[in-house]
N, C-alpha and C. Protein backbone atom coordinates (compact mmCIF):
# COMPACT_ATOMS: atom_id res chain seq x y z
N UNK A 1 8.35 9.46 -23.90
CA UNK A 1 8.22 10.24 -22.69
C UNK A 1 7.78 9.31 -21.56
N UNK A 2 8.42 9.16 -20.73
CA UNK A 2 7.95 8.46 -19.24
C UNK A 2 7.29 9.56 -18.11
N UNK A 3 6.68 8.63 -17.32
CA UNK A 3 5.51 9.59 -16.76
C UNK A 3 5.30 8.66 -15.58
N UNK A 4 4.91 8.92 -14.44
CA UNK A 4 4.49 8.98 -12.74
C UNK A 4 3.53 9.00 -12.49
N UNK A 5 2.97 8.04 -11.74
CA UNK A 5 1.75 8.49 -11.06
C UNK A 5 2.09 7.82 -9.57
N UNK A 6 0.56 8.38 -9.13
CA UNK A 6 0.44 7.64 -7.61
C UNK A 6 -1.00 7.78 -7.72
N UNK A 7 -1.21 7.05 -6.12
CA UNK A 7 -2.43 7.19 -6.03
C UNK A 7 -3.00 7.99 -5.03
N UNK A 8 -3.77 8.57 -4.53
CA UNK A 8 -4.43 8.94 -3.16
C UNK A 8 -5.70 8.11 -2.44
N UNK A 9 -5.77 8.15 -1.42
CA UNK A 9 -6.82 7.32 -1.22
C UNK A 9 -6.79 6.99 0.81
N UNK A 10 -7.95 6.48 1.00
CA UNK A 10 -7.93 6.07 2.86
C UNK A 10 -6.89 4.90 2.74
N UNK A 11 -6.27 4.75 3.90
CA UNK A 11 -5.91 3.60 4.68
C UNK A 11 -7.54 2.89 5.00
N UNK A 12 -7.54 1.56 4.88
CA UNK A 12 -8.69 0.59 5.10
C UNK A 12 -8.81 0.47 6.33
N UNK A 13 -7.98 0.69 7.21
CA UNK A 13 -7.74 0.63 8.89
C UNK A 13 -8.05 1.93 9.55
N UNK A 14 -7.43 2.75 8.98
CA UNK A 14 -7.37 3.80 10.02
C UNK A 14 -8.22 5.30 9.42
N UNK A 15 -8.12 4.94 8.23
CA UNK A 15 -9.21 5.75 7.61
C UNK A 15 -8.38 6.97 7.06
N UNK A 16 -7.17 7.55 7.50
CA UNK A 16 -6.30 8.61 7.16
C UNK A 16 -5.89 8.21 5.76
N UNK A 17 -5.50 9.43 5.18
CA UNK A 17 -5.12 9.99 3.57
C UNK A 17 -4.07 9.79 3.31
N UNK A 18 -3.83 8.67 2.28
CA UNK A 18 -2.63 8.11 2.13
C UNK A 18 -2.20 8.49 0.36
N UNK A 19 -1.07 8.92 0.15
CA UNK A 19 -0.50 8.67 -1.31
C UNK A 19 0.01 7.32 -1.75
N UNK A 20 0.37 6.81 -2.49
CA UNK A 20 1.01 5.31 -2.34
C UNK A 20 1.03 4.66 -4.39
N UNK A 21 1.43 3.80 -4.28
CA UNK A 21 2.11 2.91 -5.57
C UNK A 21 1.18 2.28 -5.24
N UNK A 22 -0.02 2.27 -6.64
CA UNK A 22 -1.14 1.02 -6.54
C UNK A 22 -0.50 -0.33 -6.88
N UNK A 23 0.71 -0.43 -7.18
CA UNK A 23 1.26 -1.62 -7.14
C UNK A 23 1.73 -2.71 -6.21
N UNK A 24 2.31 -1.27 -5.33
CA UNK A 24 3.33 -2.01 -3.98
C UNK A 24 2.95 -1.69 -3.39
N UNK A 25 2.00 -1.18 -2.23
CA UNK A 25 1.34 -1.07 -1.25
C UNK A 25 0.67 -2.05 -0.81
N UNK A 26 1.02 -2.31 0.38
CA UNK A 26 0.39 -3.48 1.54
C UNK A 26 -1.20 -2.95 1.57
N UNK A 27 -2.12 -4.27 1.61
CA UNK A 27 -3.30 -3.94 1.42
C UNK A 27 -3.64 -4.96 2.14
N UNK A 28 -5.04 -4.78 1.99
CA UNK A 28 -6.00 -6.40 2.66
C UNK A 28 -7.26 -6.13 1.74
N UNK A 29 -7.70 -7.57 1.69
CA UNK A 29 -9.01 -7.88 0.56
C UNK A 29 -10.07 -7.34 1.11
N UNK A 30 -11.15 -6.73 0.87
CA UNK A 30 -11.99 -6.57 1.40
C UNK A 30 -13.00 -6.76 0.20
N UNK A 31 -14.53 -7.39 0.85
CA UNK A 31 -15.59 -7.87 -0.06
C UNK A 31 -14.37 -8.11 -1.33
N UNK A 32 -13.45 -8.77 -1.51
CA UNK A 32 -12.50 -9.14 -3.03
C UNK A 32 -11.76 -8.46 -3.62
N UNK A 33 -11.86 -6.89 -3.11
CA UNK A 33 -10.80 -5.92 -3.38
C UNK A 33 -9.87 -5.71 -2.25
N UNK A 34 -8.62 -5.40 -3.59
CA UNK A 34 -7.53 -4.83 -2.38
C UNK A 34 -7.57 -3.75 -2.12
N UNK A 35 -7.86 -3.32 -0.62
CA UNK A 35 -7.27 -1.90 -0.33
C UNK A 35 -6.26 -1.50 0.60
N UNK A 36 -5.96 -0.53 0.57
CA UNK A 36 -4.63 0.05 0.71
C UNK A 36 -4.58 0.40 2.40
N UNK A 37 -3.15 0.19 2.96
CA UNK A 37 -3.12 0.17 4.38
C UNK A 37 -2.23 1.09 4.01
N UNK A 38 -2.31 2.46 5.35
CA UNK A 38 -0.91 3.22 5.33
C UNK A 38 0.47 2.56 6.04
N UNK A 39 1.05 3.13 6.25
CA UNK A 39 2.50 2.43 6.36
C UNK A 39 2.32 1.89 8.16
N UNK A 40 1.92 3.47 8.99
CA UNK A 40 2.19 3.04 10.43
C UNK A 40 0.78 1.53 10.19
N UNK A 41 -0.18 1.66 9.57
CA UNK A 41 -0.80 0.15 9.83
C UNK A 41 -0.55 -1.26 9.45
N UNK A 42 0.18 -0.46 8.40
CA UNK A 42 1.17 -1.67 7.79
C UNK A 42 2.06 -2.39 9.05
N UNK A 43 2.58 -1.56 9.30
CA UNK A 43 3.93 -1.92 10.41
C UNK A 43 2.93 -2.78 11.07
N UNK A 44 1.49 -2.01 12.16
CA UNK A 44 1.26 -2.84 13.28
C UNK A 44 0.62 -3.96 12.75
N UNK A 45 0.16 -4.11 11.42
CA UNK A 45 -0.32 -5.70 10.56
C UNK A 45 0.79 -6.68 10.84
N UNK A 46 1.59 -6.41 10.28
CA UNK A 46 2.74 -7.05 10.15
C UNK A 46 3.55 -7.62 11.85
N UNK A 47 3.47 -6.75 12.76
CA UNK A 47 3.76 -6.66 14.09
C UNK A 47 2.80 -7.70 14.64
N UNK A 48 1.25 -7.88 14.36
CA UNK A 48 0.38 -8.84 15.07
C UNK A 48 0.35 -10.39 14.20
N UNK A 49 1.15 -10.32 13.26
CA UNK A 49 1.37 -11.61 12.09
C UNK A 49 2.25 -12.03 11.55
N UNK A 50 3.49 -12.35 12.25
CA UNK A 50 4.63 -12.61 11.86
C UNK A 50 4.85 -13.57 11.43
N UNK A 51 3.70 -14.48 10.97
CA UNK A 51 3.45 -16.29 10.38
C UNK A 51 3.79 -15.45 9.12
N UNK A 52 3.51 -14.32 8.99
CA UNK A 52 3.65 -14.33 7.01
C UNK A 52 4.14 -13.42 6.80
N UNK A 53 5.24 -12.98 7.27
CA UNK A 53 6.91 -12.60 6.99
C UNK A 53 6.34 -11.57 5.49
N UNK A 54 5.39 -10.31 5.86
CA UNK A 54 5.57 -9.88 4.91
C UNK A 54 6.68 -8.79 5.52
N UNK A 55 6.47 -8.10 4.48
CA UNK A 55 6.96 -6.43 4.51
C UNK A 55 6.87 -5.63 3.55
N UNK A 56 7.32 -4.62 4.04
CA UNK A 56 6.73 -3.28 3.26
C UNK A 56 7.87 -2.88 2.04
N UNK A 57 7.53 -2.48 0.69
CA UNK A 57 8.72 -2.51 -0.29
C UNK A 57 8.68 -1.10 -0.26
N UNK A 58 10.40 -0.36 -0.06
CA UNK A 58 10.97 0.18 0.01
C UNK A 58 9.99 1.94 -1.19
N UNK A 59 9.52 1.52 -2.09
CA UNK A 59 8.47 2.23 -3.02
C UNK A 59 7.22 2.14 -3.13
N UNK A 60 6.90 1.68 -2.01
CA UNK A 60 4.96 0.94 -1.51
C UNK A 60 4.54 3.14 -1.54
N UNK A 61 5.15 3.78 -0.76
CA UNK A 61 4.61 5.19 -0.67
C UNK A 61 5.48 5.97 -1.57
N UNK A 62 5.75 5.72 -2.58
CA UNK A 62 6.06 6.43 -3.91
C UNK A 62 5.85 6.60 -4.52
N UNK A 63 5.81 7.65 -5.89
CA UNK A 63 5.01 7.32 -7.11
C UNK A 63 5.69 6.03 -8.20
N UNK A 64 4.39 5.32 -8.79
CA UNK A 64 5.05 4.25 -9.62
C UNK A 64 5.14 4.73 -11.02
N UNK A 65 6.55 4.23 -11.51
CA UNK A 65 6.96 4.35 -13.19
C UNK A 65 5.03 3.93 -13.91
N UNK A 66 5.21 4.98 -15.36
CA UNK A 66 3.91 4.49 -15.81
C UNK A 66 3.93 2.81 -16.62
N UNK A 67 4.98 2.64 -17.07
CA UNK A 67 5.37 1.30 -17.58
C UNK A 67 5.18 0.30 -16.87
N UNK A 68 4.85 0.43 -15.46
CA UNK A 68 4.39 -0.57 -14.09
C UNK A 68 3.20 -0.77 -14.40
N UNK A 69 2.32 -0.28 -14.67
CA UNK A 69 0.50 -0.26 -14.38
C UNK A 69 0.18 -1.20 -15.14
């Protein structure tokens, strides 16, 4: 049987209630953990730092396969 999850949780920026793939979700370290940025903060991260050509994967706000974790 295969099975889904996600996660819930703040954006680290903006503080709003985000669902998201603890896998693929754009984050930033904080005190050594990663936490989770929502997408519009994602975008403007990415918009003020274009030295590091990230981006956002297409399943960052989806639920992830349980075989991922």
């Amino acid at each position: 049987m295969n099975g889904y999850a996600f996660c819930v949780g703040q954006c680290c920026n903006c503080g709003g209630m985000i669902t998201f793939n603890p896998v693929r979700v754009p984050s930033l370290r904080i005190n050594g953990e990663r936490q989770p940025l929502c997408e519009d903060c994602a975008r403007k991260w990415i918009g003020l730092h274009p030295e590091a050509n990230a981006t956002i994967p297409p399943d960052a706000y989806q639920p992830v396969a349980e075989s991922e974790l």
